[in-house]
PDB file of N, CA and C in Angstrom:
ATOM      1  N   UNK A   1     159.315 169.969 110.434  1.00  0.00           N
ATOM      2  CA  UNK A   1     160.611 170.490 110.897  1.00  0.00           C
ATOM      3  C   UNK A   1     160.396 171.606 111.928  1.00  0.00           C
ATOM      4  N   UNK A   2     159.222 172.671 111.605  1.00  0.00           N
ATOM      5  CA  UNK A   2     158.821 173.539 112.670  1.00  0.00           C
ATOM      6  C   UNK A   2     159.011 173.155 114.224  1.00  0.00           C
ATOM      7  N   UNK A   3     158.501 171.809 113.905  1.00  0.00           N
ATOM      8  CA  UNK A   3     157.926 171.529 115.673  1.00  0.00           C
ATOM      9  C   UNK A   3     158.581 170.861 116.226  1.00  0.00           C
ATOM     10  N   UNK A   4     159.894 170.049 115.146  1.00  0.00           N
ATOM     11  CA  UNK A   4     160.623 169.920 115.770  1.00  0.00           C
ATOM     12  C   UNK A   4     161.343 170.709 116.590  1.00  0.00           C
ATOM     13  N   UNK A   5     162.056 171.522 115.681  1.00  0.00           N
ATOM     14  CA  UNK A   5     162.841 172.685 116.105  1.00  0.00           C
ATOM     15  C   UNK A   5     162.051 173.497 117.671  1.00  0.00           C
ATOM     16  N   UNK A   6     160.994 173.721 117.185  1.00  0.00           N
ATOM     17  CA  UNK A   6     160.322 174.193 118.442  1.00  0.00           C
ATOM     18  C   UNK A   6     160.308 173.441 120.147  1.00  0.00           C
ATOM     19  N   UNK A   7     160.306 171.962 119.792  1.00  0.00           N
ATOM     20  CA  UNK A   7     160.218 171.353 121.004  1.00  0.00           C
ATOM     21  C   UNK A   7     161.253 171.121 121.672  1.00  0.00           C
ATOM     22  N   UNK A   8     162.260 170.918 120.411  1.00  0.00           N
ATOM     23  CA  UNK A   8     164.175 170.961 121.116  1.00  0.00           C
ATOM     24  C   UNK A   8     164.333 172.139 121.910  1.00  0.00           C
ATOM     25  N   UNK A   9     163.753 173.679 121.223  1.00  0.00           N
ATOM     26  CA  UNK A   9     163.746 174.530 121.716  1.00  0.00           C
ATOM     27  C   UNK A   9     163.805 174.714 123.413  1.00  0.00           C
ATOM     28  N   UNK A  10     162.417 173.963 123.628  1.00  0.00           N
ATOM     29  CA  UNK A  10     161.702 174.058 124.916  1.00  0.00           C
ATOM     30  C   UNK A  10     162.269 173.339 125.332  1.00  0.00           C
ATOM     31  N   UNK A  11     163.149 171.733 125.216  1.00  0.00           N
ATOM     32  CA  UNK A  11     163.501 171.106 125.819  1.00  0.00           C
ATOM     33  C   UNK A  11     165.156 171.850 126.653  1.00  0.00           C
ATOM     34  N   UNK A  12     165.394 172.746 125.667  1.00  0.00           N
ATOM     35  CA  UNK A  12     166.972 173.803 125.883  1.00  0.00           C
ATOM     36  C   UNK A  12     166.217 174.312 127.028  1.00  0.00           C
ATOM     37  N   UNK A  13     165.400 174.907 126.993  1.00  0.00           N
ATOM     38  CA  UNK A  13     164.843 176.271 127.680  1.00  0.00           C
ATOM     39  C   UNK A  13     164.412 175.631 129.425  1.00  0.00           C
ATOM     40  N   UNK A  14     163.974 173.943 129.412  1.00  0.00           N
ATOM     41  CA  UNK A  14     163.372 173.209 131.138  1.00  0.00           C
ATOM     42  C   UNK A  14     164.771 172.519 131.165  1.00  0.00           C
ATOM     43  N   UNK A  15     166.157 172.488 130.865  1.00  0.00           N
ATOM     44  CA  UNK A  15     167.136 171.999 131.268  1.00  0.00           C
ATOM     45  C   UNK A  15     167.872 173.684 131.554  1.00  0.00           C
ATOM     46  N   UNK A  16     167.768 174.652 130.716  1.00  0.00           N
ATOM     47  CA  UNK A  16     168.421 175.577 131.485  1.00  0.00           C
ATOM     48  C   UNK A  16     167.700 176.327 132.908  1.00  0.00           C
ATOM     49  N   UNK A  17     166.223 175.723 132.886  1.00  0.00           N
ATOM     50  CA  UNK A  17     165.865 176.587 134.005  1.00  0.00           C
ATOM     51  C   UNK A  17     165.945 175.475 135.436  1.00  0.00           C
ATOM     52  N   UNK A  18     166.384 174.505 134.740  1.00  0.00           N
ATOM     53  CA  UNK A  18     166.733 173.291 135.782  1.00  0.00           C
ATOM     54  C   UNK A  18     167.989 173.307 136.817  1.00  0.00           C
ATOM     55  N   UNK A  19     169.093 173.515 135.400  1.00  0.00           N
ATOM     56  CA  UNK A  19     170.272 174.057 136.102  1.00  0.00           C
ATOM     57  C   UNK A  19     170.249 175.337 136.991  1.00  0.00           C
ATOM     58  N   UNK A  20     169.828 176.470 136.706  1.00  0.00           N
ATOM     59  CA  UNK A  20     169.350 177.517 137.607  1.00  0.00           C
ATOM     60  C   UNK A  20     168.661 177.166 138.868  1.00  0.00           C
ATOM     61  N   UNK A  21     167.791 176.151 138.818  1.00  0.00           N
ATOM     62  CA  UNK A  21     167.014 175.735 139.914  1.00  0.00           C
ATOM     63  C   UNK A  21     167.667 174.355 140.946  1.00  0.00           C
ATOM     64  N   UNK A  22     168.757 173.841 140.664  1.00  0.00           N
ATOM     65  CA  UNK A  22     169.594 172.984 141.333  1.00  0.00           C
ATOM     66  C   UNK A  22     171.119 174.171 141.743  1.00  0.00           C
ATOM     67  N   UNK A  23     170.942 175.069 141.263  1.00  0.00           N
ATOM     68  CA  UNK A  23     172.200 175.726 141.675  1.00  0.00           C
ATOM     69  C   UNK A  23     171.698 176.609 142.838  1.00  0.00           C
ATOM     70  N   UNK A  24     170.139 177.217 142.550  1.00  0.00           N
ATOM     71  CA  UNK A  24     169.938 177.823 143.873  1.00  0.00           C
ATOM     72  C   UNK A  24     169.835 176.959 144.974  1.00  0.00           C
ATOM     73  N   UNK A  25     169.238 175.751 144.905  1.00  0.00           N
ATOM     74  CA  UNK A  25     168.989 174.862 145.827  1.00  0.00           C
ATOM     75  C   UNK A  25     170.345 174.551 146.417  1.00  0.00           C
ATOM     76  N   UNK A  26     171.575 174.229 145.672  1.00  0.00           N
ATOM     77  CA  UNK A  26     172.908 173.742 146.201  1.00  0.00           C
ATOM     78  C   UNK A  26     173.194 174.785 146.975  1.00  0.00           C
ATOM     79  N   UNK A  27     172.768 176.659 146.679  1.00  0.00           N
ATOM     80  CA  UNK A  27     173.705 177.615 147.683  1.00  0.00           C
ATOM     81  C   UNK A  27     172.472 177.525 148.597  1.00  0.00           C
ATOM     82  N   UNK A  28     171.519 177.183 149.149  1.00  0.00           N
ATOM     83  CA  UNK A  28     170.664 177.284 149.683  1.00  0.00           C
ATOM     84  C   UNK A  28     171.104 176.430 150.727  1.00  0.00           C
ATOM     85  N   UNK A  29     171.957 175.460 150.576  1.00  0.00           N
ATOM     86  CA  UNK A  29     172.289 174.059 151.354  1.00  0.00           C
ATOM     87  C   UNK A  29     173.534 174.396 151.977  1.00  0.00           C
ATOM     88  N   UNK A  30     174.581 175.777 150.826  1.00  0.00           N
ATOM     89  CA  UNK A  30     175.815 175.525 151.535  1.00  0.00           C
ATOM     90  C   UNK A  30     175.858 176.628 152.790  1.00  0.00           C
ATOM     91  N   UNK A  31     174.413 177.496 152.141  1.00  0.00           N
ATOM     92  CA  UNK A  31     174.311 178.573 153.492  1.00  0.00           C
ATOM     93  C   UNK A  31     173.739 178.026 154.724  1.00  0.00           C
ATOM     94  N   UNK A  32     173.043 177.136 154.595  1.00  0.00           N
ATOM     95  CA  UNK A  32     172.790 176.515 155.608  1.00  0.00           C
ATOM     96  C   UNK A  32     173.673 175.613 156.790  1.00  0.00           C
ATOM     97  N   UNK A  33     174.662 174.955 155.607  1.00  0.00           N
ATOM     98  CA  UNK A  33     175.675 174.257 156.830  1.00  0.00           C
ATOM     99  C   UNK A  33     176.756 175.825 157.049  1.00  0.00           C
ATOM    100  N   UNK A  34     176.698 176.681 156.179  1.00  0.00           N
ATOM    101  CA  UNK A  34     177.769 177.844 157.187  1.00  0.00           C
ATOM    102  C   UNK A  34     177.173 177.992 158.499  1.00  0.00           C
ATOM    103  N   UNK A  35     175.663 177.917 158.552  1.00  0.00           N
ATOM    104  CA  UNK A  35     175.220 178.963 159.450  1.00  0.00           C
ATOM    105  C   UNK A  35     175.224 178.009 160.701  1.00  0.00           C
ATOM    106  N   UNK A  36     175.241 176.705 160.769  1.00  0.00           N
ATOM    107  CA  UNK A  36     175.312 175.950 161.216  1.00  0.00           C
ATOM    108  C   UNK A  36     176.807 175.861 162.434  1.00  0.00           C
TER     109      UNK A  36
END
């Protein structure tokens, strides 16, 4: 049960740093067509 719990864990932890990392990328894109 430990490792379960543990790996769900980690699996929470590379989908929230995923979302963080597609959201910088999206303002990264919309500053780009402003500047445009």
């Amino acid at each position: 049960t430990f490792i379960k719990r543990s790996s769900s864990h980690v699996v929470e932890a590379q989908s929230c740093v995923h979302i963080i990392y597609v959201l910088q990328k999206s303002e990264e894109v919309l500053h780009l067509l402003k500047c445009q």
